[in-house]
Protein backbone atom coordinates (compact mmCIF):
# COMPACT_ATOMS: atom_id res chain seq x y z
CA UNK A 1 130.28 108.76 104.92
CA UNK A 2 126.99 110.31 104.53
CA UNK A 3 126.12 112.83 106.40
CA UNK A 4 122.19 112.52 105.41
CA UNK A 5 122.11 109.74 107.93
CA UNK A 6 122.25 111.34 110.85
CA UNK A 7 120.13 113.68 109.46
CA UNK A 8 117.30 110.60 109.38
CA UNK A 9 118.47 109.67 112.90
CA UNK A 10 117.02 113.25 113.77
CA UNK A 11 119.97 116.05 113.38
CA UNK A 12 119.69 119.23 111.39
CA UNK A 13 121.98 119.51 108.48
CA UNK A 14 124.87 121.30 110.39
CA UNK A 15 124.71 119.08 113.41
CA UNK A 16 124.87 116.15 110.97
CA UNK A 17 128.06 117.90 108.97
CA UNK A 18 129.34 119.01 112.11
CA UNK A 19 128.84 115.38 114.10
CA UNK A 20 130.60 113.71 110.55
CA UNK A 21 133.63 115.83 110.69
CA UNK A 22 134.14 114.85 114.64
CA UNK A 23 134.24 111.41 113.62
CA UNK A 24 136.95 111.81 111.36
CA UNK A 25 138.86 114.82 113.33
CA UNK A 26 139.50 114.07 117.24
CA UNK A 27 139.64 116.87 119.63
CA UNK A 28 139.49 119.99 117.31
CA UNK A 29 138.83 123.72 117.73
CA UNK A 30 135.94 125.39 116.57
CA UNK A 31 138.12 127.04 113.54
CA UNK A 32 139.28 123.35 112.48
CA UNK A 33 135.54 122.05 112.61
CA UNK A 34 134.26 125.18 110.41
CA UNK A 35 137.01 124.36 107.93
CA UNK A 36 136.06 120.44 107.88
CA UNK A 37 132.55 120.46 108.03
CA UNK A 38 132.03 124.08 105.71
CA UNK A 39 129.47 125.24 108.05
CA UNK A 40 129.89 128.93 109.17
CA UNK A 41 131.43 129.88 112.31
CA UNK A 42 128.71 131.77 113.18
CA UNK A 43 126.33 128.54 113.00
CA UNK A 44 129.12 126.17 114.85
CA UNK A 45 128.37 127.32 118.27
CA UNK A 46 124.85 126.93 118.02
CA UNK A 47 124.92 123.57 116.62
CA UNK A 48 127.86 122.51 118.75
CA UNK A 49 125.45 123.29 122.19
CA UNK A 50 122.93 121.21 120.62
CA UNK A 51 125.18 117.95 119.96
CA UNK A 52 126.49 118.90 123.77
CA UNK A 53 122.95 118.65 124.94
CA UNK A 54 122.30 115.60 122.95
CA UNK A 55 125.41 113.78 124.19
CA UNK A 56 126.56 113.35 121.10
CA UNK A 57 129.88 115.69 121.56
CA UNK A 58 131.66 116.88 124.36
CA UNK A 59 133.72 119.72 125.04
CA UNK A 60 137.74 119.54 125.90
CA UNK A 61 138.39 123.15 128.21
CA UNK A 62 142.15 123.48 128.43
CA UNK A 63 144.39 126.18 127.56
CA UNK A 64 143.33 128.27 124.87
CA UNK A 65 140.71 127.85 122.49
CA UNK A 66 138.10 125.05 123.85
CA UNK A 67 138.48 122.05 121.82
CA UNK A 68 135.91 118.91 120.90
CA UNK A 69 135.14 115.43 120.30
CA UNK A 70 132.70 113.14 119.07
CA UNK A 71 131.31 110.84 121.71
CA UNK A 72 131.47 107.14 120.47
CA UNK A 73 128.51 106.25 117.88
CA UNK A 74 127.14 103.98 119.85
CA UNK A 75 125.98 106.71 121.90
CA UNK A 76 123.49 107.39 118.61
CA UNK A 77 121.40 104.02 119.28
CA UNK A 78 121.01 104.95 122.73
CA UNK A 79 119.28 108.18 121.48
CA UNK A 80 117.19 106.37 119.50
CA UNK A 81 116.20 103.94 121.78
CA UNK A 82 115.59 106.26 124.21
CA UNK A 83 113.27 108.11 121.81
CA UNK A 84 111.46 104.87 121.52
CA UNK A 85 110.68 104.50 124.73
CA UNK A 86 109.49 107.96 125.35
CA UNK A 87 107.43 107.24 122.07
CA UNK A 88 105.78 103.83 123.77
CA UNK A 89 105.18 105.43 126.97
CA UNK A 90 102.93 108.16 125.05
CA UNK A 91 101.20 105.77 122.89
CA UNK A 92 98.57 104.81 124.71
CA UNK A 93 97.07 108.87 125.31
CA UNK A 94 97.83 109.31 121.66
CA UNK A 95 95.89 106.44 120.85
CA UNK A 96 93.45 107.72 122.53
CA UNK A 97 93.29 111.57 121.69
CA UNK A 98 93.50 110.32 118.09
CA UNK A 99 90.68 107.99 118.71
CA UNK A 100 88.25 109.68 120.46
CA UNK A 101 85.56 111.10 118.81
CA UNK A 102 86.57 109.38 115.52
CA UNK A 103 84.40 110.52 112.58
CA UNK A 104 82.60 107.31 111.41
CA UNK A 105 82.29 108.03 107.84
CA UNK A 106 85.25 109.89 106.02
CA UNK A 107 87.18 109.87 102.84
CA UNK A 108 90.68 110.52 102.44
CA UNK A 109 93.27 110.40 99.37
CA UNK A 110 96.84 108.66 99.82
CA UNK A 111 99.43 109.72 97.39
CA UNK A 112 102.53 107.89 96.25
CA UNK A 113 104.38 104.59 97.68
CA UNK A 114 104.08 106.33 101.36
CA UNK A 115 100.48 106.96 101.02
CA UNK A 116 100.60 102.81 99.61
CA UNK A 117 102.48 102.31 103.03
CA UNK A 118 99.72 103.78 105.06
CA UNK A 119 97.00 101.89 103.77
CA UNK A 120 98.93 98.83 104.55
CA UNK A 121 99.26 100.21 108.21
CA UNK A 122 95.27 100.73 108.07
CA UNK A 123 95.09 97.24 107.49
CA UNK A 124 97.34 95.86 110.31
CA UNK A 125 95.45 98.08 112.91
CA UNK A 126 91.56 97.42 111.75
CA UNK A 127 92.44 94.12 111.85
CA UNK A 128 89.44 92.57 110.27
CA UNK A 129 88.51 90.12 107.78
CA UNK A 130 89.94 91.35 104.52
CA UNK A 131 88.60 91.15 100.90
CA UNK A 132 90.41 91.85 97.69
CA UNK A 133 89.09 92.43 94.15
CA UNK A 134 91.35 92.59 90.99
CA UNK A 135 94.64 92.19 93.34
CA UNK A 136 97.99 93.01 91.71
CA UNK A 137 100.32 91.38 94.49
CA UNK A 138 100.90 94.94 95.35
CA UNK A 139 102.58 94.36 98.61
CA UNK A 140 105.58 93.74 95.90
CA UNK A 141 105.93 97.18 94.84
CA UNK A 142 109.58 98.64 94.55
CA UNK A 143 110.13 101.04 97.12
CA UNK A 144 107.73 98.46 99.87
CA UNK A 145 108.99 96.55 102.64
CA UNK A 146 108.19 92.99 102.61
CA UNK A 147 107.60 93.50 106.61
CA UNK A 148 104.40 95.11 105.81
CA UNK A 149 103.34 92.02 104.16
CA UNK A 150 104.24 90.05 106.70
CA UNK A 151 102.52 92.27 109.73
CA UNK A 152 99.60 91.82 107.90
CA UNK A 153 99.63 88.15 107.72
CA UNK A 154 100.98 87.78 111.14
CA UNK A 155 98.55 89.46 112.65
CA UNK A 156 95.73 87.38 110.86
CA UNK A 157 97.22 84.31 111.74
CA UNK A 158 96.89 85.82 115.69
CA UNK A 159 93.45 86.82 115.37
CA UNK A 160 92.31 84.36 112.97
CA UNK A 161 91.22 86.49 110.83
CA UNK A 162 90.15 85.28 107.27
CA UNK A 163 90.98 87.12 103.84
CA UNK A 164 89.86 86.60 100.34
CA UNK A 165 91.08 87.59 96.98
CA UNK A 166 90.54 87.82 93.59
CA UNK A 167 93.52 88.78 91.57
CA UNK A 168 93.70 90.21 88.30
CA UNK A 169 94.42 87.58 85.64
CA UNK A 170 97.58 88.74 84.41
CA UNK A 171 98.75 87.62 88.42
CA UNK A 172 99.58 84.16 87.39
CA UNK A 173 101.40 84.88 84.27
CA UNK A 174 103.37 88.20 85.16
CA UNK A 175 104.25 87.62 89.45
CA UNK A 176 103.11 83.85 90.20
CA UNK A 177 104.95 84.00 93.58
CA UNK A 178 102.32 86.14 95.19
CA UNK A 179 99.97 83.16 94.58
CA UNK A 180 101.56 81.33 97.23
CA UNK A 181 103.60 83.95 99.06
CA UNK A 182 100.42 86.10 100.30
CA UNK A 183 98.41 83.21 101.32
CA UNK A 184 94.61 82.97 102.56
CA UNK A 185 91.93 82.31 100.24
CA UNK A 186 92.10 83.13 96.36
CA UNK A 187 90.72 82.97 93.05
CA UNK A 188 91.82 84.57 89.50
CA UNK A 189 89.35 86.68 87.69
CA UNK A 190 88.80 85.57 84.08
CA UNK A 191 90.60 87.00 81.54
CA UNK A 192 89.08 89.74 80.10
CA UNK A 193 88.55 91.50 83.41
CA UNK A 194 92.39 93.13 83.44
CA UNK A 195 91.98 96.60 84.82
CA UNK A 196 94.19 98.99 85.93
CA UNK A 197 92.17 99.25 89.58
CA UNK A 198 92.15 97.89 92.50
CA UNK A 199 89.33 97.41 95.03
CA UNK A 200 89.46 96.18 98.96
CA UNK A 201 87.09 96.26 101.79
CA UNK A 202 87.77 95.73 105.44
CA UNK A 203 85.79 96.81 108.57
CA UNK A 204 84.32 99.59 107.28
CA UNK A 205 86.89 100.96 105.23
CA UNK A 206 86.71 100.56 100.93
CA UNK A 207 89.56 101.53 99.61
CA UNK A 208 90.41 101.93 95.55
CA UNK A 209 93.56 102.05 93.60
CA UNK A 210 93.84 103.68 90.14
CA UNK A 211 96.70 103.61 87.81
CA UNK A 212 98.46 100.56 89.05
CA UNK A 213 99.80 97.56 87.10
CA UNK A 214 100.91 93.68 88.79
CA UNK A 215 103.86 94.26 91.14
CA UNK A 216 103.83 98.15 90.73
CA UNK A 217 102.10 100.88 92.63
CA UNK A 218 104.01 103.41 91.06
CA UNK A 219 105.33 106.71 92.05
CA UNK A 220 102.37 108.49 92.27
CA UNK A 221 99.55 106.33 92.41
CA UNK A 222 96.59 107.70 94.00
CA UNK A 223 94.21 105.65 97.33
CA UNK A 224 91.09 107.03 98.26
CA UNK A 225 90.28 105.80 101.52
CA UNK A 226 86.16 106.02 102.03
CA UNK A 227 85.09 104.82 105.73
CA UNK A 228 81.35 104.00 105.74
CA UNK A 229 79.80 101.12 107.42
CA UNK A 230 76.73 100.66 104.87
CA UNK A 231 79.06 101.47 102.15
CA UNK A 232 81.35 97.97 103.33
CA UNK A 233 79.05 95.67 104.12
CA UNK A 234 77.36 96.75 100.53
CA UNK A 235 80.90 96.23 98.21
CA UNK A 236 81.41 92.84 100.64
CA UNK A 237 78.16 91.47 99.24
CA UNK A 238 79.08 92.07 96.01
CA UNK A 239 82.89 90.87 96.53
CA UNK A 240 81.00 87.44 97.61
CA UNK A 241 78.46 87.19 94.70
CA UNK A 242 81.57 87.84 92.11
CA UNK A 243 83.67 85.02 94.54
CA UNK A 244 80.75 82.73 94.03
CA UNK A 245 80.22 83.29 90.14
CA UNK A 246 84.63 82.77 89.93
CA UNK A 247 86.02 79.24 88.90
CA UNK A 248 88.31 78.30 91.28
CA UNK A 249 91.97 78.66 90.67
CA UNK A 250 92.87 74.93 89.78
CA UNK A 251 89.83 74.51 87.89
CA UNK A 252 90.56 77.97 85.99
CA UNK A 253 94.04 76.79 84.95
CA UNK A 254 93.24 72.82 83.72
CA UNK A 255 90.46 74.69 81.62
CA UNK A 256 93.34 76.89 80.04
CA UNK A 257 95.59 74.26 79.87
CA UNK A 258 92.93 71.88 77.76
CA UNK A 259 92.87 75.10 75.71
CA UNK A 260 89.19 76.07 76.99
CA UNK A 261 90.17 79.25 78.97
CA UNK A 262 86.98 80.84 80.62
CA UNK A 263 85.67 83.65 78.88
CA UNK A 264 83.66 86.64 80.55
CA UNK A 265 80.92 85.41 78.15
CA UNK A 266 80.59 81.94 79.88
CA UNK A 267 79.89 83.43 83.14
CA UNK A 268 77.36 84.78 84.98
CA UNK A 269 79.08 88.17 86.04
């Protein structure tokens, strides 16, 4: 067993040791749990109160030194449930201290596959139409939940919201899936236009990626997050003229396929 599990549920490191070694030891003295768990005595008490407090761990008095025991682990989803609904009884008034007086224009950097994970949350709760230029079927990056993916398109179904995107061309070769899998509108850039960026605009938030490849946002690829009204409705306007100068997807691929692949000479962009 690992005790870095209960140390994600929300114990310290020698409440988690301590906790693991109750499991496997019933009704023990603090000298046995010390040995079994190598925490020091002097630290045992301490974290012993805590699990107490927590009702993770109870206390046997009898004759003698006190003795304890684990409390079934079932008692460890209650705790987390009940965290839960503290957590959704608060939301609303921190929904609203975070809200009010929101800055309308910022920028902001996201690091790494959790800063990749809160962009996709920024998308879920704008909620607005969505466009995507040079798309690298992303949401497919190791280390991502396909539930973000599927928030996102859930909640654009519910609020029938529309989203458009052009994916690099190396999409269709290198992760075809994502073609159908991700849904809403789409179109392939021309070959020729591979880059190793990614743009997207929704409300008023434009967000780039650098560094990325199809499928892979890497370990420490780098978001910057710039929220300007002007600034969106400008890189939407050109998002539509480059969706408008695009071959469609079908008509892209029977042009490859009668060996006449479009070139970024033959159009207008």
């Amino acid at each position: 067993m690992d005790s870095q599990l209960f140390e994600q549920l929300g114990l310290s490191p020698n409440e988690a040791k301590i906790y693991e070694s109750l499991l496997q030891n019933r009704r023990v003295a603090v000298s046995t749990i010390t040995l079994k768990s190598g925490v020091h005595r002097r630290n045992v008490y301490d974290a012993l109160q805590r699990l107490i407090e927590k009702g993770l761990v109870y206390r046997i008095i009898g004759e003698g030194e006190n003795r304890f025991e684990a409390v079934h682990p079932h008692k460890l989803m209650e705790v987390i449930k009940e965290k839960e609904h503290r957590l959704d009884t608060a939301m609303p008034e921190l929904v609203k201290l975070f809200e009010k007086d929101a800055s309308k224009e910022s920028v902001a950097i996201y690091k790494g596959v959790e800063g990749f994970k809160n962009y996709m949350r920024d998308l879920v709760r704008v909620a607005q139409d969505t466009y995507f230029l040079g798309a690298k079927a992303l949401w497919y990056s190791p280390g991502v939940d396909r539930t973000y993916l599927d928030d996102f398109v859930r909640v654009s179904k519910q609020k029938k919201l529309k989203y458009k995107t052009l994916y690099d061309p190396r999409v269709p070769e290198k992760f075809p899936q994502a073609l159908k899998n991700v849904g809403g509108q789409y179109k392939i850039l021309p070959r020729g236009y591979e880059t190793t960026g990614v743009l997207d605009i929704f409300g008023d938030y434009v967000v780039t990626f650098t560094s990325v490849d199809v499928a892979n946002f890497g370990e420490d690829g780098t978001i910057v997050v710039m929220v300007n009204r002007e600034l969106a409705e400008s890189y939407r306007t050109w998002f539509n003229l480059i969706w408008d100068l695009c071959p469609s997807f079908n008509n892209s691929m029977r042009s490859r396929s009668a060996g006449n692949a479009p070139t970024p000479s033959s159009l207008a962009f």
